[in-house]
C-alpha atoms as a PDB file:
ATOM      1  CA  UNK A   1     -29.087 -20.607  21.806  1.00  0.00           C
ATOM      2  CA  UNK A   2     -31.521 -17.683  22.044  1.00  0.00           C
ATOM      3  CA  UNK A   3     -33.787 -16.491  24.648  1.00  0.00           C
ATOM      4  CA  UNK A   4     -37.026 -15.845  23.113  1.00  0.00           C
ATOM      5  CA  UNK A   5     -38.501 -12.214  24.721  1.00  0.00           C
ATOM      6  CA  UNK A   6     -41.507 -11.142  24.276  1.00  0.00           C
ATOM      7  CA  UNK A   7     -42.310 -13.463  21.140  1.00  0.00           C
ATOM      8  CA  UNK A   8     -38.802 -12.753  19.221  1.00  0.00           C
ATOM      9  CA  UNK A   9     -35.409 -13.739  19.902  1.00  0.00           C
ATOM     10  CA  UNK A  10     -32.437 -11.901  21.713  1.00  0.00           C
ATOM     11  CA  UNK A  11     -30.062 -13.696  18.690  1.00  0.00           C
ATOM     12  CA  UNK A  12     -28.503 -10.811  16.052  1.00  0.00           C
ATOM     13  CA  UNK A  13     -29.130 -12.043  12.263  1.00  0.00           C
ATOM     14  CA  UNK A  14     -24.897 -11.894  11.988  1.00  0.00           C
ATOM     15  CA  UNK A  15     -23.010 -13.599   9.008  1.00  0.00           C
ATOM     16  CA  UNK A  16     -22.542 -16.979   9.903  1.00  0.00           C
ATOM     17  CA  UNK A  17     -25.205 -17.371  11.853  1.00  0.00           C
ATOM     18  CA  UNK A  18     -27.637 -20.425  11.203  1.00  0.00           C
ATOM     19  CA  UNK A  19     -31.827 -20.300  11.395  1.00  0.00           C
ATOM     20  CA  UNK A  20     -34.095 -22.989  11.175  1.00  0.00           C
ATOM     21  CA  UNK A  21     -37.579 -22.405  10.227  1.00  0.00           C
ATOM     22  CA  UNK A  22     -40.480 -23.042  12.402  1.00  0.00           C
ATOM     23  CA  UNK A  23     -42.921 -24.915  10.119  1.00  0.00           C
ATOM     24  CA  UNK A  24     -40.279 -27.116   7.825  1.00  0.00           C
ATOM     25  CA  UNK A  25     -37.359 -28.504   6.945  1.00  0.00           C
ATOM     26  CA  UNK A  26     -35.762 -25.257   5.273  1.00  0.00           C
ATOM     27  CA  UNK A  27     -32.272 -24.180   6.907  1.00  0.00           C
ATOM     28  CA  UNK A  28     -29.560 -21.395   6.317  1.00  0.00           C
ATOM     29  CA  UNK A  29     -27.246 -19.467   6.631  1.00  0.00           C
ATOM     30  CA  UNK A  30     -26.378 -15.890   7.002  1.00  0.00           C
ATOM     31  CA  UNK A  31     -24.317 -14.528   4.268  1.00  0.00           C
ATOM     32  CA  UNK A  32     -25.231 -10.975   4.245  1.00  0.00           C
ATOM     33  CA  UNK A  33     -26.333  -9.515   7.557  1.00  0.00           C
ATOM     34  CA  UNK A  34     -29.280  -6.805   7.327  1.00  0.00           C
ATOM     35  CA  UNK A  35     -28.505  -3.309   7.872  1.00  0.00           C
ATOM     36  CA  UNK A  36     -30.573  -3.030  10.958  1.00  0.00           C
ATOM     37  CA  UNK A  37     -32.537  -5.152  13.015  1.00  0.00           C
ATOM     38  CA  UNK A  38     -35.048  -7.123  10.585  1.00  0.00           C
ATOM     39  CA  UNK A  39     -37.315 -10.685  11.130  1.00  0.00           C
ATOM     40  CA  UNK A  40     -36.478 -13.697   8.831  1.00  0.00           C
ATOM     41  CA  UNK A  41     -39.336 -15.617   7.932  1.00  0.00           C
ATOM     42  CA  UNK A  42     -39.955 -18.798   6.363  1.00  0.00           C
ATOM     43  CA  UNK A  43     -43.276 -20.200   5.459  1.00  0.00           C
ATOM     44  CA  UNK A  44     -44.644 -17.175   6.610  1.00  0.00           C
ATOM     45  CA  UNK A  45     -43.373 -17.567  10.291  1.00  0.00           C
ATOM     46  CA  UNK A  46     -40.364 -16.093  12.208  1.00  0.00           C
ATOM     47  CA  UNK A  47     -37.703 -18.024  11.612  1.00  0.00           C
ATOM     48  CA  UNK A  48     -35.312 -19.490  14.965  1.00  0.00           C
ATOM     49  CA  UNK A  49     -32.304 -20.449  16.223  1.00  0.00           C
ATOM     50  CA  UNK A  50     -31.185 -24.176  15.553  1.00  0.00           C
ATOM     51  CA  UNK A  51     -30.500 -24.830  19.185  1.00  0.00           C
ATOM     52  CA  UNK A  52     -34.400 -22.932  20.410  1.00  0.00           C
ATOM     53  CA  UNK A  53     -36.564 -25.324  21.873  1.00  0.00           C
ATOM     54  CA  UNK A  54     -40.078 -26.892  20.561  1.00  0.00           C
ATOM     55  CA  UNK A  55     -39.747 -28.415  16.975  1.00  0.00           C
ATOM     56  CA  UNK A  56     -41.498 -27.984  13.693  1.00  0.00           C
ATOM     57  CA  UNK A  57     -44.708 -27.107  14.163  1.00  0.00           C
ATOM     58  CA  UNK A  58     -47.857 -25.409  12.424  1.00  0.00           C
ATOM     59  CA  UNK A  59     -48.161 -24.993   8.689  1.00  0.00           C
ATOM     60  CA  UNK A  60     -46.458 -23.290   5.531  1.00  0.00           C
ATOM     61  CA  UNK A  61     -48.849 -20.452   4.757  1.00  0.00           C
ATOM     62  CA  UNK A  62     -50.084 -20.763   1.708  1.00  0.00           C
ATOM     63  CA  UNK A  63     -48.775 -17.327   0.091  1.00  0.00           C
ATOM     64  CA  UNK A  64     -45.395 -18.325   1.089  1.00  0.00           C
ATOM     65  CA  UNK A  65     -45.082 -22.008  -0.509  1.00  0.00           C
ATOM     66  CA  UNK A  66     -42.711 -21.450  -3.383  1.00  0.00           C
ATOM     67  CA  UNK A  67     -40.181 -23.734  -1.520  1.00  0.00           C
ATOM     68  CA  UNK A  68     -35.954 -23.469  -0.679  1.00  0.00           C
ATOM     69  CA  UNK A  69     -33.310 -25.130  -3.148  1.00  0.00           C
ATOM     70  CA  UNK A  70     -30.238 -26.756  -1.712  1.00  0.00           C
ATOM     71  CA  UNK A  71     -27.357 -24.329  -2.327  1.00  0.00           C
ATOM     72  CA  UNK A  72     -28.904 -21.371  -3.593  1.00  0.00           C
ATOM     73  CA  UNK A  73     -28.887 -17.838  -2.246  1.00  0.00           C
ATOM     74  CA  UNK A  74     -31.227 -15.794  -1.662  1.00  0.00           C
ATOM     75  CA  UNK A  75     -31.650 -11.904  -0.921  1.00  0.00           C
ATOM     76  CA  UNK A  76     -33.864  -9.077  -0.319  1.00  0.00           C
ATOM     77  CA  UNK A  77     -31.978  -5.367  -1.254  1.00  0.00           C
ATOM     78  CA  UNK A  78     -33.958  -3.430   0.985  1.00  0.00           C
ATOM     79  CA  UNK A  79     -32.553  -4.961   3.903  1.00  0.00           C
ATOM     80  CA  UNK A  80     -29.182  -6.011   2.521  1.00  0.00           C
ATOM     81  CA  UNK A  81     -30.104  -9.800   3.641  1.00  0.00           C
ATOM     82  CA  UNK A  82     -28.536 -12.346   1.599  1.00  0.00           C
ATOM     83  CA  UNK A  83     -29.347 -16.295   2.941  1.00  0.00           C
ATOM     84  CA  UNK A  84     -27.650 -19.362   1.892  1.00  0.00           C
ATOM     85  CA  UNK A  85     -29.944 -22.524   1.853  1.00  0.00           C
ATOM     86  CA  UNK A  86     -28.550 -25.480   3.758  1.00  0.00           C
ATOM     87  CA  UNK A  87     -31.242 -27.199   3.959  1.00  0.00           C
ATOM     88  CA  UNK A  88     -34.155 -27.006   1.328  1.00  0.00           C
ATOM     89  CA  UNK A  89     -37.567 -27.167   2.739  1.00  0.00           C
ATOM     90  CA  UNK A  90     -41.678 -26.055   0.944  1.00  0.00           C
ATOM     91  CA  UNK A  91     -41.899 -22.292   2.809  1.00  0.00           C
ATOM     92  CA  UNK A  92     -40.368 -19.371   0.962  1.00  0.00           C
ATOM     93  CA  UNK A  93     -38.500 -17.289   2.949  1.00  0.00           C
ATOM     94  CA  UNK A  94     -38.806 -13.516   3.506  1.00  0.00           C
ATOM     95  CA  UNK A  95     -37.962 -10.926   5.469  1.00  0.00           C
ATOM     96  CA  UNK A  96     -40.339  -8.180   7.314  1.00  0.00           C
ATOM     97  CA  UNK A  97     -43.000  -9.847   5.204  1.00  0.00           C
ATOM     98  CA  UNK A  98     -41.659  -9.718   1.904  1.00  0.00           C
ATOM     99  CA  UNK A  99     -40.466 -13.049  -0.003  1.00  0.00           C
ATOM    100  CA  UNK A 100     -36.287 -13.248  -1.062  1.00  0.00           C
ATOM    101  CA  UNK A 101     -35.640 -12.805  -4.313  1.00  0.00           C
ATOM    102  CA  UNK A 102     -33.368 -16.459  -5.787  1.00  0.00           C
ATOM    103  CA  UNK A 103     -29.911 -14.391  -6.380  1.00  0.00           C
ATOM    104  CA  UNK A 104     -29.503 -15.074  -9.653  1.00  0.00           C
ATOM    105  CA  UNK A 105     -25.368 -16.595 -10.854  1.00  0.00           C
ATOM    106  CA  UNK A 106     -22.814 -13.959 -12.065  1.00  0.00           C
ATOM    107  CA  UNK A 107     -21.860 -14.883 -15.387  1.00  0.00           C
ATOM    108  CA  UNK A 108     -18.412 -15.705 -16.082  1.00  0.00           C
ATOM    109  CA  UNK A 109     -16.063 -14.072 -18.475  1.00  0.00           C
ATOM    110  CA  UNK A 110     -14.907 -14.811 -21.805  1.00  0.00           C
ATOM    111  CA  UNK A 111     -12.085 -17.184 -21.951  1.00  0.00           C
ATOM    112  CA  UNK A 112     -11.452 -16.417 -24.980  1.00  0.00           C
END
């Protein structure tokens, strides 16, 4: 569980770590840990550890209301973030206010 200081918490954004967002029902994953320390957002708020106290709470900005599909990944190059959804919820996410990109399937090869 994190220890929020100073408005932020003490938890690194390491693969395999899970966040929760603060204003819906959205959930992931961490696939793809940023290169350096970054804020995950969701709805247009900081996103927090599943175990952090106080529940949903607030709104889903309305900029940031494209929504999170079940199973899908999402990433933002800049700061080599890649999320898996676990949970879909109505906030976007986004990272040091920018919204992730849907990461869009590799095709398969030929077979023939």
């Amino acid at each position: 569980m994190g220890i929020q200081k100073g408005g932020k918490f003490d938890v690194d954004i390491a693969i395999g770590s899970r966040w929760r967002s603060a204003v819906d029902t959205t959930e992931v994953v961490v696939v793809r840990a940023p290169k350096e320390g970054t804020t995950i957002q969701c709805g247009g708020l900081e996103m927090v550890p599943p175990g952090a106290e106080g529940g949903t709470s607030g709104s889903v900005h309305p900029d940031y209301k494209d929504g999170t599909q079940l199973g899908k990944r999402y990433v933002d190059e800049e700061a080599g973030l890649e999320l898996l959804c676990t949970k879909p919820g109505e906030g976007s996410l986004g990272v040091d206010g920018r919204t992730l990109q849907l990461k869009e399937a590799k095709p398969l090869p030929a077979s023939d």
